[in-house]
Protein backbone atom coordinates (compact mmCIF):
# COMPACT_ATOMS: atom_id res chain seq x y z
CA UNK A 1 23.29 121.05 126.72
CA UNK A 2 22.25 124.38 127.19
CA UNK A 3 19.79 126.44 125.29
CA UNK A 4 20.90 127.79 121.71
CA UNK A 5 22.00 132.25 121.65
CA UNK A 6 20.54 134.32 118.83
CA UNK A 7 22.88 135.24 116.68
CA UNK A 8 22.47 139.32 116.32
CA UNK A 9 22.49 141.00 113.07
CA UNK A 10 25.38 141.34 110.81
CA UNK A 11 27.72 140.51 107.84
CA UNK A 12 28.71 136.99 107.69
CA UNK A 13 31.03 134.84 105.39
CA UNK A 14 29.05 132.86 102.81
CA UNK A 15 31.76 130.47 102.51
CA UNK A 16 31.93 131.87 98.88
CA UNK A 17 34.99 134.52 99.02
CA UNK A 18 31.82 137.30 99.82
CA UNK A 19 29.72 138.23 103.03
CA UNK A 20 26.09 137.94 103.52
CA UNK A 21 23.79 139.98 105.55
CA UNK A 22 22.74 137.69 108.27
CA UNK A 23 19.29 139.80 109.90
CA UNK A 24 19.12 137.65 113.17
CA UNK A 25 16.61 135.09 111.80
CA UNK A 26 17.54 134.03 108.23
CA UNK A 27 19.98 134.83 105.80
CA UNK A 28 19.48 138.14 102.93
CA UNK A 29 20.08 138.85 99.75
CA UNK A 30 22.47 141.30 100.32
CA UNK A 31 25.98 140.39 99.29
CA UNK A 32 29.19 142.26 99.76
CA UNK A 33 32.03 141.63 98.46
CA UNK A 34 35.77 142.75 100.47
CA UNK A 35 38.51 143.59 99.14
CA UNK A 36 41.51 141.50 99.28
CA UNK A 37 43.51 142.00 102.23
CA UNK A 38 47.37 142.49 101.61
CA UNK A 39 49.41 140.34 101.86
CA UNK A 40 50.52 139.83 105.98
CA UNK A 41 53.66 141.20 106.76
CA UNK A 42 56.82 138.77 106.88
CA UNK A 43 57.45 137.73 110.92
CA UNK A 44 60.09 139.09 113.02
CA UNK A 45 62.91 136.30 112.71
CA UNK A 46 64.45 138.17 116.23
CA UNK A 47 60.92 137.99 117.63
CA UNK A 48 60.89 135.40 121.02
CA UNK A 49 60.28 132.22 120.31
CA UNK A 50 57.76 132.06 123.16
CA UNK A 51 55.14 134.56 121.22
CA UNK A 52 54.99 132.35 118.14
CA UNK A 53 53.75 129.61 121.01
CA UNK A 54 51.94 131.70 121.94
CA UNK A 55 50.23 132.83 118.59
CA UNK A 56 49.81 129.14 117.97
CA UNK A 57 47.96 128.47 121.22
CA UNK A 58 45.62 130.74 120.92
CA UNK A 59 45.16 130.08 116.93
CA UNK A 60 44.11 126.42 118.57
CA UNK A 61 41.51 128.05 120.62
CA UNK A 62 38.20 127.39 119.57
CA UNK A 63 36.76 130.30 120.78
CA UNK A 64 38.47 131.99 118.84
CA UNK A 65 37.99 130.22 115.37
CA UNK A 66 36.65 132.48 112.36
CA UNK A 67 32.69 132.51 112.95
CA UNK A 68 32.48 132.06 108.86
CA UNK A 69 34.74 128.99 108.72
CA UNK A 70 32.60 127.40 111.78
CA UNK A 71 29.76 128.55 109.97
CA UNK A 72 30.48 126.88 106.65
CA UNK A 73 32.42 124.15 108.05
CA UNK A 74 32.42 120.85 105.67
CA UNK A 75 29.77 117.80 107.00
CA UNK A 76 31.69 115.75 109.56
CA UNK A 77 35.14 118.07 110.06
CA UNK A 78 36.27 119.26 113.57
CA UNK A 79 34.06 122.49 112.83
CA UNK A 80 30.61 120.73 113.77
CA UNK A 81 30.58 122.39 117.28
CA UNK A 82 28.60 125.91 116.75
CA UNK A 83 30.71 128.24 118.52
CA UNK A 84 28.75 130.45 120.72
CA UNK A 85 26.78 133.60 119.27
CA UNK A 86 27.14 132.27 115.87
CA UNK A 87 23.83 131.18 112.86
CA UNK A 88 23.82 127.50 113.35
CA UNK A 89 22.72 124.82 110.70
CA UNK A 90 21.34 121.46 111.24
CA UNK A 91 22.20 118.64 109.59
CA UNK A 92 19.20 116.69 109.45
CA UNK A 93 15.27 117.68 109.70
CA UNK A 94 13.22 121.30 108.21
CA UNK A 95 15.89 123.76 108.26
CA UNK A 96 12.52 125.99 108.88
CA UNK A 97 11.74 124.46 112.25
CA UNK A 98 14.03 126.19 114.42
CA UNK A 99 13.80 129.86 112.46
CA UNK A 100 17.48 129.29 111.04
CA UNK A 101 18.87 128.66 107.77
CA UNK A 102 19.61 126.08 105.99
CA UNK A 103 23.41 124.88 104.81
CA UNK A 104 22.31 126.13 101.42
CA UNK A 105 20.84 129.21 102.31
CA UNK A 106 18.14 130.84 99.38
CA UNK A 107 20.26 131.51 96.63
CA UNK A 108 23.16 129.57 97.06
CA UNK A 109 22.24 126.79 94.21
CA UNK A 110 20.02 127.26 90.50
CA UNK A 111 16.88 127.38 91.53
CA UNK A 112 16.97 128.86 95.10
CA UNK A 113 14.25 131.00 96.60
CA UNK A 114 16.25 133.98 95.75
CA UNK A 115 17.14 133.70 91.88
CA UNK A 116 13.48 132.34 91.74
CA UNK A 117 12.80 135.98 93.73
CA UNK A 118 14.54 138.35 91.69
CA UNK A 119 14.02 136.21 88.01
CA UNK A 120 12.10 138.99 86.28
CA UNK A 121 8.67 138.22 85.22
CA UNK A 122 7.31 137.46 81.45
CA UNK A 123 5.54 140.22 80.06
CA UNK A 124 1.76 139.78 78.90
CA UNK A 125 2.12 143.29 76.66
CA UNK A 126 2.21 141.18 73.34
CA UNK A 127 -1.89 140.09 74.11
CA UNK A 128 -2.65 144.02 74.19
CA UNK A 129 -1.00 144.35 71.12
CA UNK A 130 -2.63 141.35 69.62
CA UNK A 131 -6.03 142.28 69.94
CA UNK A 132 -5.19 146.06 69.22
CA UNK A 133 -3.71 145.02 65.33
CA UNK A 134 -6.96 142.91 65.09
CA UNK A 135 -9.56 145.48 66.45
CA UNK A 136 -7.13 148.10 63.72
CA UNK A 137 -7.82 145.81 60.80
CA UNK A 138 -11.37 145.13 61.25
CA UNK A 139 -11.52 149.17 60.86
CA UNK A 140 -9.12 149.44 57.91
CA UNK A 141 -11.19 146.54 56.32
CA UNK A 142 -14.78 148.23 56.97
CA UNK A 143 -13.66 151.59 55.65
CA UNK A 144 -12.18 149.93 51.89
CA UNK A 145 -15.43 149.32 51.97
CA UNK A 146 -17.40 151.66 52.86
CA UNK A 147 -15.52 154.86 51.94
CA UNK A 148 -15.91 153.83 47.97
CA UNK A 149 -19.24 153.77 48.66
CA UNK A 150 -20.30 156.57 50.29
CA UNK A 151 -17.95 158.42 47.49
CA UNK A 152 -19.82 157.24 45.06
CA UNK A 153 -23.56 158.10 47.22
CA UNK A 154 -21.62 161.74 47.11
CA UNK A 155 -20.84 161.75 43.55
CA UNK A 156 -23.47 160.26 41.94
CA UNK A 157 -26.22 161.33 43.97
CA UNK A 158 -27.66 157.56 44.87
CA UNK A 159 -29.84 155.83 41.98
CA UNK A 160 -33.77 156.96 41.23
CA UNK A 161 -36.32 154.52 41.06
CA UNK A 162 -38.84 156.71 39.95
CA UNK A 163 -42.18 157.74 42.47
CA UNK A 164 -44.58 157.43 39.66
CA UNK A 165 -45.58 154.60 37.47
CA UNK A 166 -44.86 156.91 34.04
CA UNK A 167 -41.25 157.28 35.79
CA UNK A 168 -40.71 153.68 36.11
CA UNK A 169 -41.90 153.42 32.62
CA UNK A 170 -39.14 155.89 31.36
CA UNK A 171 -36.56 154.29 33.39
CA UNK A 172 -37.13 151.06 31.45
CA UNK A 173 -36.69 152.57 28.29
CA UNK A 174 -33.59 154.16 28.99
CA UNK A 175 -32.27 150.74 30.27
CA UNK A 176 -34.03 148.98 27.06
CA UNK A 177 -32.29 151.58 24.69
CA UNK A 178 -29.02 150.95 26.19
CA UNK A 179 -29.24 147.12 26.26
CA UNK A 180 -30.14 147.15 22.67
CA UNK A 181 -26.56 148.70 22.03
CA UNK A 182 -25.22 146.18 24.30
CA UNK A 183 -27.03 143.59 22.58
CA UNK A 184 -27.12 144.55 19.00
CA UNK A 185 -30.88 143.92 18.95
CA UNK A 186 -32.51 146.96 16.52
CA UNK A 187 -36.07 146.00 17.86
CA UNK A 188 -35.35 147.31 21.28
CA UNK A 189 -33.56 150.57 19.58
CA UNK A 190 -36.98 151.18 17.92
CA UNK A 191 -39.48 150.61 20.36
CA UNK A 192 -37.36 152.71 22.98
CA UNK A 193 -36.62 155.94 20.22
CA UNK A 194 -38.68 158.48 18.61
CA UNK A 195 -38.37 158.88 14.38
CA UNK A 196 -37.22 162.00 15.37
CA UNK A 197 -34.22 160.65 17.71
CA UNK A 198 -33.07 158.44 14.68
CA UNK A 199 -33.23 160.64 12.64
CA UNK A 200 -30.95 163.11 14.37
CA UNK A 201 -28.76 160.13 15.85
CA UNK A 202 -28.69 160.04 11.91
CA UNK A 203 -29.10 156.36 12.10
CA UNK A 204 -32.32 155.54 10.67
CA UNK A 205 -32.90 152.02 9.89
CA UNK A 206 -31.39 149.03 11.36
CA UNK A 207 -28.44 147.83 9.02
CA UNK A 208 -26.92 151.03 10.26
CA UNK A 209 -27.65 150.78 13.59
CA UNK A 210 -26.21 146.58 13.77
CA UNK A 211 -22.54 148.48 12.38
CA UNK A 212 -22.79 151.31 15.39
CA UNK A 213 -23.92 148.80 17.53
CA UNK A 214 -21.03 146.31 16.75
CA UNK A 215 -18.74 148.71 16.97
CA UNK A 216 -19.88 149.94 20.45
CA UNK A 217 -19.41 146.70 21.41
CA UNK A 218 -16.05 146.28 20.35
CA UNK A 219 -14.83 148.92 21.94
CA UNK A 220 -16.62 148.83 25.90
CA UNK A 221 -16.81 146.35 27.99
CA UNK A 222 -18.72 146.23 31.84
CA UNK A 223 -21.55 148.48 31.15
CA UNK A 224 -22.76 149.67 34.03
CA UNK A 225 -26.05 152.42 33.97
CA UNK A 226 -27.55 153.79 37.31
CA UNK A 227 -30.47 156.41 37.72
CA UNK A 228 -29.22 159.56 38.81
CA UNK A 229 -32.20 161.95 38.76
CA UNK A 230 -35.91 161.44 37.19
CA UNK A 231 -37.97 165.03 36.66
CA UNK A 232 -41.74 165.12 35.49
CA UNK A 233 -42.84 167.98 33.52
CA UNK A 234 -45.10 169.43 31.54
CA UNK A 235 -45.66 166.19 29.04
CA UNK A 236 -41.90 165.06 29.53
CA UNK A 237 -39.65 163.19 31.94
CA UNK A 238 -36.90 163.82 32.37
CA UNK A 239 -33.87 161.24 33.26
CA UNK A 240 -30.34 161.47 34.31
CA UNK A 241 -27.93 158.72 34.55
CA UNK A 242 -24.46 158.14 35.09
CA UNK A 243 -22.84 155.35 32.86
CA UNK A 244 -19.90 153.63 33.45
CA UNK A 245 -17.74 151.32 31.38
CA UNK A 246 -14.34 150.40 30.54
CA UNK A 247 -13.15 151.74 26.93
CA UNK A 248 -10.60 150.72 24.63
CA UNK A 249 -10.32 153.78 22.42
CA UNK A 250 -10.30 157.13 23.57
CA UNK A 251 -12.50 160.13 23.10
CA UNK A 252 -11.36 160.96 19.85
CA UNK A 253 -12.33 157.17 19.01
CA UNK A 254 -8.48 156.34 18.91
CA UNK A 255 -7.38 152.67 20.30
CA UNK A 256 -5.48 152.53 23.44
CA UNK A 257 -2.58 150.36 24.83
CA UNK A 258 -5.21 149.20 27.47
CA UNK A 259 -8.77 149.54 28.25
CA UNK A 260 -9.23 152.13 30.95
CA UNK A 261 -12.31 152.94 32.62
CA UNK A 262 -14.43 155.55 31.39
CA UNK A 263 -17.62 157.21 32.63
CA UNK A 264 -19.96 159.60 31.07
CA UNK A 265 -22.99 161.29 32.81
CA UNK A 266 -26.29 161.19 30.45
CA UNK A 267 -29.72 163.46 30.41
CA UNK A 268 -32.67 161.78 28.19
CA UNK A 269 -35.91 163.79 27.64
CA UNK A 270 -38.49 160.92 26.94
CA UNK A 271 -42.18 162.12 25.44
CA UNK A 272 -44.93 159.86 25.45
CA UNK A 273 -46.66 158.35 22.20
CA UNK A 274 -49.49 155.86 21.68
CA UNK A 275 -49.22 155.07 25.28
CA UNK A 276 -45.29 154.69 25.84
CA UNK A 277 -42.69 156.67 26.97
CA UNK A 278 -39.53 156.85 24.47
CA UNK A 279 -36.59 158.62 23.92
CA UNK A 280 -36.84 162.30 21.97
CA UNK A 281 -33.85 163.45 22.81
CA UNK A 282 -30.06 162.86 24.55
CA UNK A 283 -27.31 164.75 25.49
CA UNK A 284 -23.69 163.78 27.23
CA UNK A 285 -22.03 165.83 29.71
C-alpha cells in the first residue's frame, strides 16, 4: 500500500452543515459557514438519455466522491477508503501518532480542546478588592479614634499635672472641692475653701451647702474635670480646668426634655494658709 499524501491547506466540510480550516497538519478553529446553494435546476426531459448514464457513471466514481463526505464518512460504510489528497482518520490507536486528527476533531464534543481553549478564565479581581475594603476599614476605624482625640488635645490644651510639688498640691484641692459637690461631703468643701470663698459663694455653713450640693447632684451626671493650665505666682497658683458633664436643666436652671451634655471651662486662684493650698477665688467662662 503505498505511502499516505499530505493533505494541503484548506476549507473542509466538518460533517456539520459548516467548513473547517484544515492547515495541513490538524484541524482549526476557524469555522465558516456557506450559504445555501439554490435549489439545482430541473433536468432537460429532451436531454439524451446517454448523458444521464453518463452523469451516473461518473457520480459512481470514487475519485470523484465529495472529499467532506469521505472525510466524515460513518464507521464501517463504503466511505472507509481515504481518497487520495484528502485528511485521513484512523480508527483505532493515538489519533496524535501520525500528525492527523482525530474523528472528533478539538471542539467537536463538550469538553474538547477548543471550548476548553476559548472558555474565558475566572477572574481573581474580587481578592484585590477584598483586602482593599479591609486595609480601608482598619483606617476608618483608627481615625474614630483618634481624630476625637487629637480634637480634644487641640481644644483643651492636654491636662497639667503640675511641675512643682505646691502645684500638685493645688490640683488636689480643686479635685477635692469638686468631689465634695459630687459627694455631698461638707468636710471636703471646707478644708479645700477659704472663709472668704464661702462667704462670697454665700454659702457659709454646711446645712446650706448639703441643699446646693443635692441639688447639683440632681441635676449632672458623668462629671468629668481635667487640668487645663497650672500658673505660679507671686503667693498664688493659679489653675484652669475644663469640666464636663451631662445636665438636665439648662443655664437658666430650667429642666430639659433630656439631659444633654454640657461643659464649662473653670479658673481657680488658690492662696496658701497654715501650710495648704485652698481655694480664694473662682470664676466660669
Amino acid at each position: 500500500m503505498g505511502a499516505m499524501s499530505t493533505t494541503p491547506p484548506g476549507w473542509y466540510d466538518d460533517g456539520h452543515g459548516a467548513l473547517r480550516w484544515w492547515d495541513g497538519a490538524q484541524w482549526t478553529e476557524h469555522v465558516h459557514v456557506p450559504e445555501q446553494p439554490a435549489a439545482a435546476a430541473e433536468p432537460d426531459q429532451n436531454a439524451p438519455a446517454e448523458a444521464s448514464t453518463t452523469s451516473t457513471d461518473a457520480s459512481a466514481t470514487p475519485a470523484d466522491a465529495d472529499p467532506a463526505s469521505q472525510l466524515f464518512a460513518a464507521p464501517g460504510s463504503a466511505s472507509d477508503v481515504t481518497p487520495p489528497g484528502q485528511p485521513a482518520f484512523q480508527q483505532t490507536g493515538d489519533p496524535q501518532v501520525s500528525g492527523q486528527p482525530p474523528a472528533d476533531y478539538p471542539g467537536a464534543g463538550v469538553g474538547g480542546a477548543f471550548i476548553s481553549a476559548t472558555e474565558p478564565k475566572s477572574s481573581k479581581l474580587w481578592i484585590v478588592w477584598v483586602v482593599v475594603g479591609v486595609v480601608l476599614l482598619g483606617i476608618v476605624a483608627l481615625a474614630a479614634v483618634f481624630i476625637p482625640l487629637a480634637l480634644g488635645m487641640l481644644q483643651g490644651g492636654g491636662a497639667a499635672s503640675g511641675e512643682s510639688v505646691d502645684e500638685r498640691a493645688a490640683i488636689e484641692t480643686v479635685q477635692t472641692y469638686d468631689s465634695a459637690w459630687r459627694d455631698g461631703d461638707c468636710d471636703a468643701y471646707v478644708a479645700s475653701t477659704t472663709e472668704y470663698f464661702r462667704d462670697y459663694l454665700g454659702i457659709a455653713d454646711c446645712e446650706t451647702f448639703q441643699v446646693s450640693a443635692a441639688e447639683f447632684a440632681a441635676t449632672t451626671s458623668g462629671y468629668e474635670l481635667t487640668v487645663t493650665d497650672i500658673e505660679t505666682g507671686d503667693g498664688e497658683i493659679v489653675l484652669q480646668t475644663r469640666e464636663t458633664y451631662m445636665s438636665s436643666v439648662d443655664e437658666y436652671g430650667s429642666p430639659l426634655p433630656e439631659p444633654q451634655p454640657a461643659q464649662d471651662d473653670y479658673t481657680y486662684v488658690l492662696v496658701s494658709e497654715d501650710g495648704a493650698w485652698l481655694i480664694d477665688d473662682a470664676s466660669v467662662e
